[in-house]
C-alpha atoms as a PDB file:
ATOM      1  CA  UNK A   1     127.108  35.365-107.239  1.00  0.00           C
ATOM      2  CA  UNK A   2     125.672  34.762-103.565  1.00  0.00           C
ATOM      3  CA  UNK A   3     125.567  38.119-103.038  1.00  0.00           C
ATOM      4  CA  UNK A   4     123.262  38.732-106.245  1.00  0.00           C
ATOM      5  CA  UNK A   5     121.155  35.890-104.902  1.00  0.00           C
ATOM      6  CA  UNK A   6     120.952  37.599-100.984  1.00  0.00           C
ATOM      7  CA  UNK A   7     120.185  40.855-102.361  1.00  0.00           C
ATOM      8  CA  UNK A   8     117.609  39.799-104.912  1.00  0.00           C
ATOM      9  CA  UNK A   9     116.254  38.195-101.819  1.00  0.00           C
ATOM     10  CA  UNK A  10     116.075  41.164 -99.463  1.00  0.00           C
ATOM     11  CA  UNK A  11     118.816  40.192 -97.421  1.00  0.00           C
ATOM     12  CA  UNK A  12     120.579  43.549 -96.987  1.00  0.00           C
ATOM     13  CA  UNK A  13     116.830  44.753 -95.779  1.00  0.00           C
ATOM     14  CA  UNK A  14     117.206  42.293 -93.108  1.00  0.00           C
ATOM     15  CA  UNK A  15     120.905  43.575 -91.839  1.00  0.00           C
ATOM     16  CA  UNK A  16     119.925  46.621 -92.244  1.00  0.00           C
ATOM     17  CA  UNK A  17     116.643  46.178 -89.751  1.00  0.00           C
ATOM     18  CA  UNK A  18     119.099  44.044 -87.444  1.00  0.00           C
ATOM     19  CA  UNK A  19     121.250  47.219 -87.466  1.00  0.00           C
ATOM     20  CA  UNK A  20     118.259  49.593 -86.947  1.00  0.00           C
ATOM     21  CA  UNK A  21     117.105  47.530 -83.565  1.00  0.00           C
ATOM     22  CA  UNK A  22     120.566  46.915 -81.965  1.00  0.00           C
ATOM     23  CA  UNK A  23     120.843  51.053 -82.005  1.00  0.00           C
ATOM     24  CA  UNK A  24     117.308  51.854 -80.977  1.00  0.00           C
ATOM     25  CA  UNK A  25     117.820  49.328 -78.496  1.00  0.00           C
ATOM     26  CA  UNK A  26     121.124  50.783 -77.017  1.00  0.00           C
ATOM     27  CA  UNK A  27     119.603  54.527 -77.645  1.00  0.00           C
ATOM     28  CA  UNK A  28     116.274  53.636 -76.066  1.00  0.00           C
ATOM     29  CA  UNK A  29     117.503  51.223 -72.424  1.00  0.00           C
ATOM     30  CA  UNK A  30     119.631  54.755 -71.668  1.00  0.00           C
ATOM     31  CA  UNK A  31     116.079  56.498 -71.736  1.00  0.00           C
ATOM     32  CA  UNK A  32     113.289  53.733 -70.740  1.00  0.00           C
ATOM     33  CA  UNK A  33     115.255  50.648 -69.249  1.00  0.00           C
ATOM     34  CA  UNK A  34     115.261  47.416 -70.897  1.00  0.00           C
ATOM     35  CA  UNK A  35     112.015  46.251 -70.987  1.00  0.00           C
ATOM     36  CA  UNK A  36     110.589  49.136 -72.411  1.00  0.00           C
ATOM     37  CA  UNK A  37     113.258  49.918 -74.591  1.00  0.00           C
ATOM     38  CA  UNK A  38     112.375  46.101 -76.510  1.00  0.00           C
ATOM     39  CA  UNK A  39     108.439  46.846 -76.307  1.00  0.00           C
ATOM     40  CA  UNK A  40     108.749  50.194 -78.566  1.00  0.00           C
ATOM     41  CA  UNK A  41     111.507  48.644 -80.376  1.00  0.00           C
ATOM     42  CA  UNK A  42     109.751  46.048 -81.736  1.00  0.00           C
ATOM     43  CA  UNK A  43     106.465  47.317 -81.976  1.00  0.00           C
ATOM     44  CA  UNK A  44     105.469  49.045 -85.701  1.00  0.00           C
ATOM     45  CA  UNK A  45     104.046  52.079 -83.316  1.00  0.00           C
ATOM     46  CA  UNK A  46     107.950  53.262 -82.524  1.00  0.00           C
ATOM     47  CA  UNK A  47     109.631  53.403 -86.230  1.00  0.00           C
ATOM     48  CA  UNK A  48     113.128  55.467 -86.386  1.00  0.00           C
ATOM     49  CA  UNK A  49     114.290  56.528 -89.676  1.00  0.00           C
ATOM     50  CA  UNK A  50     116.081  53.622 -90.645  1.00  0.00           C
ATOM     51  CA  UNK A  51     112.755  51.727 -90.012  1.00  0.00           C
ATOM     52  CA  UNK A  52     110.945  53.455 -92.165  1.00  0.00           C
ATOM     53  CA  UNK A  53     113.288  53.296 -94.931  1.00  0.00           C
ATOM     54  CA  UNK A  54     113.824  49.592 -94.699  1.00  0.00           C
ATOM     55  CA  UNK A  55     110.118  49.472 -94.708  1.00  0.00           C
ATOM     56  CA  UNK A  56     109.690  51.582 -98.030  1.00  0.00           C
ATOM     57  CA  UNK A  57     112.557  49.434 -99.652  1.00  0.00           C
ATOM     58  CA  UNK A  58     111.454  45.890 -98.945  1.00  0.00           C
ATOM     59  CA  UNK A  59     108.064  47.486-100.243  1.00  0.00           C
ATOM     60  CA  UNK A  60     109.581  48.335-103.269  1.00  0.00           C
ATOM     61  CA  UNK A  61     111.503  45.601-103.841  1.00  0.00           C
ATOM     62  CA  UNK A  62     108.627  43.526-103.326  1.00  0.00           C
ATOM     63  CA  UNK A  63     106.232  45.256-106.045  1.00  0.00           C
ATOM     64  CA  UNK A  64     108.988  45.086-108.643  1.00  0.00           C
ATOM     65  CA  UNK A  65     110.652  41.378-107.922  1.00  0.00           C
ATOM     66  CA  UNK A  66     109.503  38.530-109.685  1.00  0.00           C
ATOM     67  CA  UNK A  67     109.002  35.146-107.748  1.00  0.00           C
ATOM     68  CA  UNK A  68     111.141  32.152-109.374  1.00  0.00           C
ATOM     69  CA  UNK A  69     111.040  28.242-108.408  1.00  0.00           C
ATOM     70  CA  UNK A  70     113.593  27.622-105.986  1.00  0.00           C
ATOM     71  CA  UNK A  71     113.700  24.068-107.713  1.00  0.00           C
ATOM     72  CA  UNK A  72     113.672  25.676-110.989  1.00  0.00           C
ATOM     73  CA  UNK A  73     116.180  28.311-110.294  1.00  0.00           C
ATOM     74  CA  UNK A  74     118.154  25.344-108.680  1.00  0.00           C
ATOM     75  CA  UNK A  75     118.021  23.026-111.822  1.00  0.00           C
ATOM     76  CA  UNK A  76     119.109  25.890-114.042  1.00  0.00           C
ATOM     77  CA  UNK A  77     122.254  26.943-112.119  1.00  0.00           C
ATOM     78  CA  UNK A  78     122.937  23.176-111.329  1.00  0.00           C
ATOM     79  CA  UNK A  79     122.744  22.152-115.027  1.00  0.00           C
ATOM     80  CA  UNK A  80     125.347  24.797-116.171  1.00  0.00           C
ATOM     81  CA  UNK A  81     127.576  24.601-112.924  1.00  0.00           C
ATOM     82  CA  UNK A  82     129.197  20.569-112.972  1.00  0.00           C
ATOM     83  CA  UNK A  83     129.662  19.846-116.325  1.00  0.00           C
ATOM     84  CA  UNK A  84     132.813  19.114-117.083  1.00  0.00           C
ATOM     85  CA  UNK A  85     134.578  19.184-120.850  1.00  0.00           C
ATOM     86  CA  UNK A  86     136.509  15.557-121.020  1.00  0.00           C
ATOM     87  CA  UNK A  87     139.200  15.858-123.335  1.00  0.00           C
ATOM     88  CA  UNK A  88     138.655  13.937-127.085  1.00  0.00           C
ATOM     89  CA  UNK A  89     141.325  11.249-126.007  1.00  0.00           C
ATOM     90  CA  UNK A  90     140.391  10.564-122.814  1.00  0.00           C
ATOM     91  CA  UNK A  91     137.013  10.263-124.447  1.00  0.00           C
ATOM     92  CA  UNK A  92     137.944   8.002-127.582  1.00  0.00           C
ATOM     93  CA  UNK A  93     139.902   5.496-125.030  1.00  0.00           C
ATOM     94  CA  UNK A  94     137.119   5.192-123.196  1.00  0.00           C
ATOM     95  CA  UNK A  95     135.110   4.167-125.765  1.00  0.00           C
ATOM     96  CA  UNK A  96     137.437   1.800-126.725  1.00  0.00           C
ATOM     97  CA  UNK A  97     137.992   0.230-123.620  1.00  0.00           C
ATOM     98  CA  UNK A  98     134.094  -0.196-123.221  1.00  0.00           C
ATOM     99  CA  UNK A  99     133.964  -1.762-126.761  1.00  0.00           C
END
């Protein structure tokens, strides 16, 4: 179930793009040094491949995801997640202790 709720939410866009950086990172301080190697990693001029595809997928995912309540969402799961059948005898004695 929470992994339904992180994807519907992007998350594996975001490890993916965490992924992407720590390699162009590593690739790119061999080549450029350190500081340079962060400036045209996290600029949107320097893209690798994996870039670009997380960029076309959280693009997609965006145009065909529909936007819920978190409160709503919350109430809904919440109302079907804590209640609890009491047995008919536990039930009927507590009525007639109450009475």
């Amino acid at each position: 179930m929470i992994g339904l709720v992180e994807i519907s939410l992007g998350f594996q866009w975001t490890l993916l793009q965490s992924v992407a950086w720590v390699v162009m990172l590593l690739d790119r301080n061999a080549e450029m040094g350190w500081v340079q190697a962060i400036k045209t990693t996290l600029d949107v001029h320097h893209p690798c491949a994996v870039c670009q595809v997380v960029r076309k997928g959280r693009s997609k995912q965006q145009q065909s995801t529909l936007f819920f309540s978190f409160a709503e969402t919350d109430r809904v799961l919440l109302e079907g997640c804590f209640k609890l059948p009491v047995p008919e005898t536990a039930s009927a004695e507590r009525a007639g202790r109450l009475e």
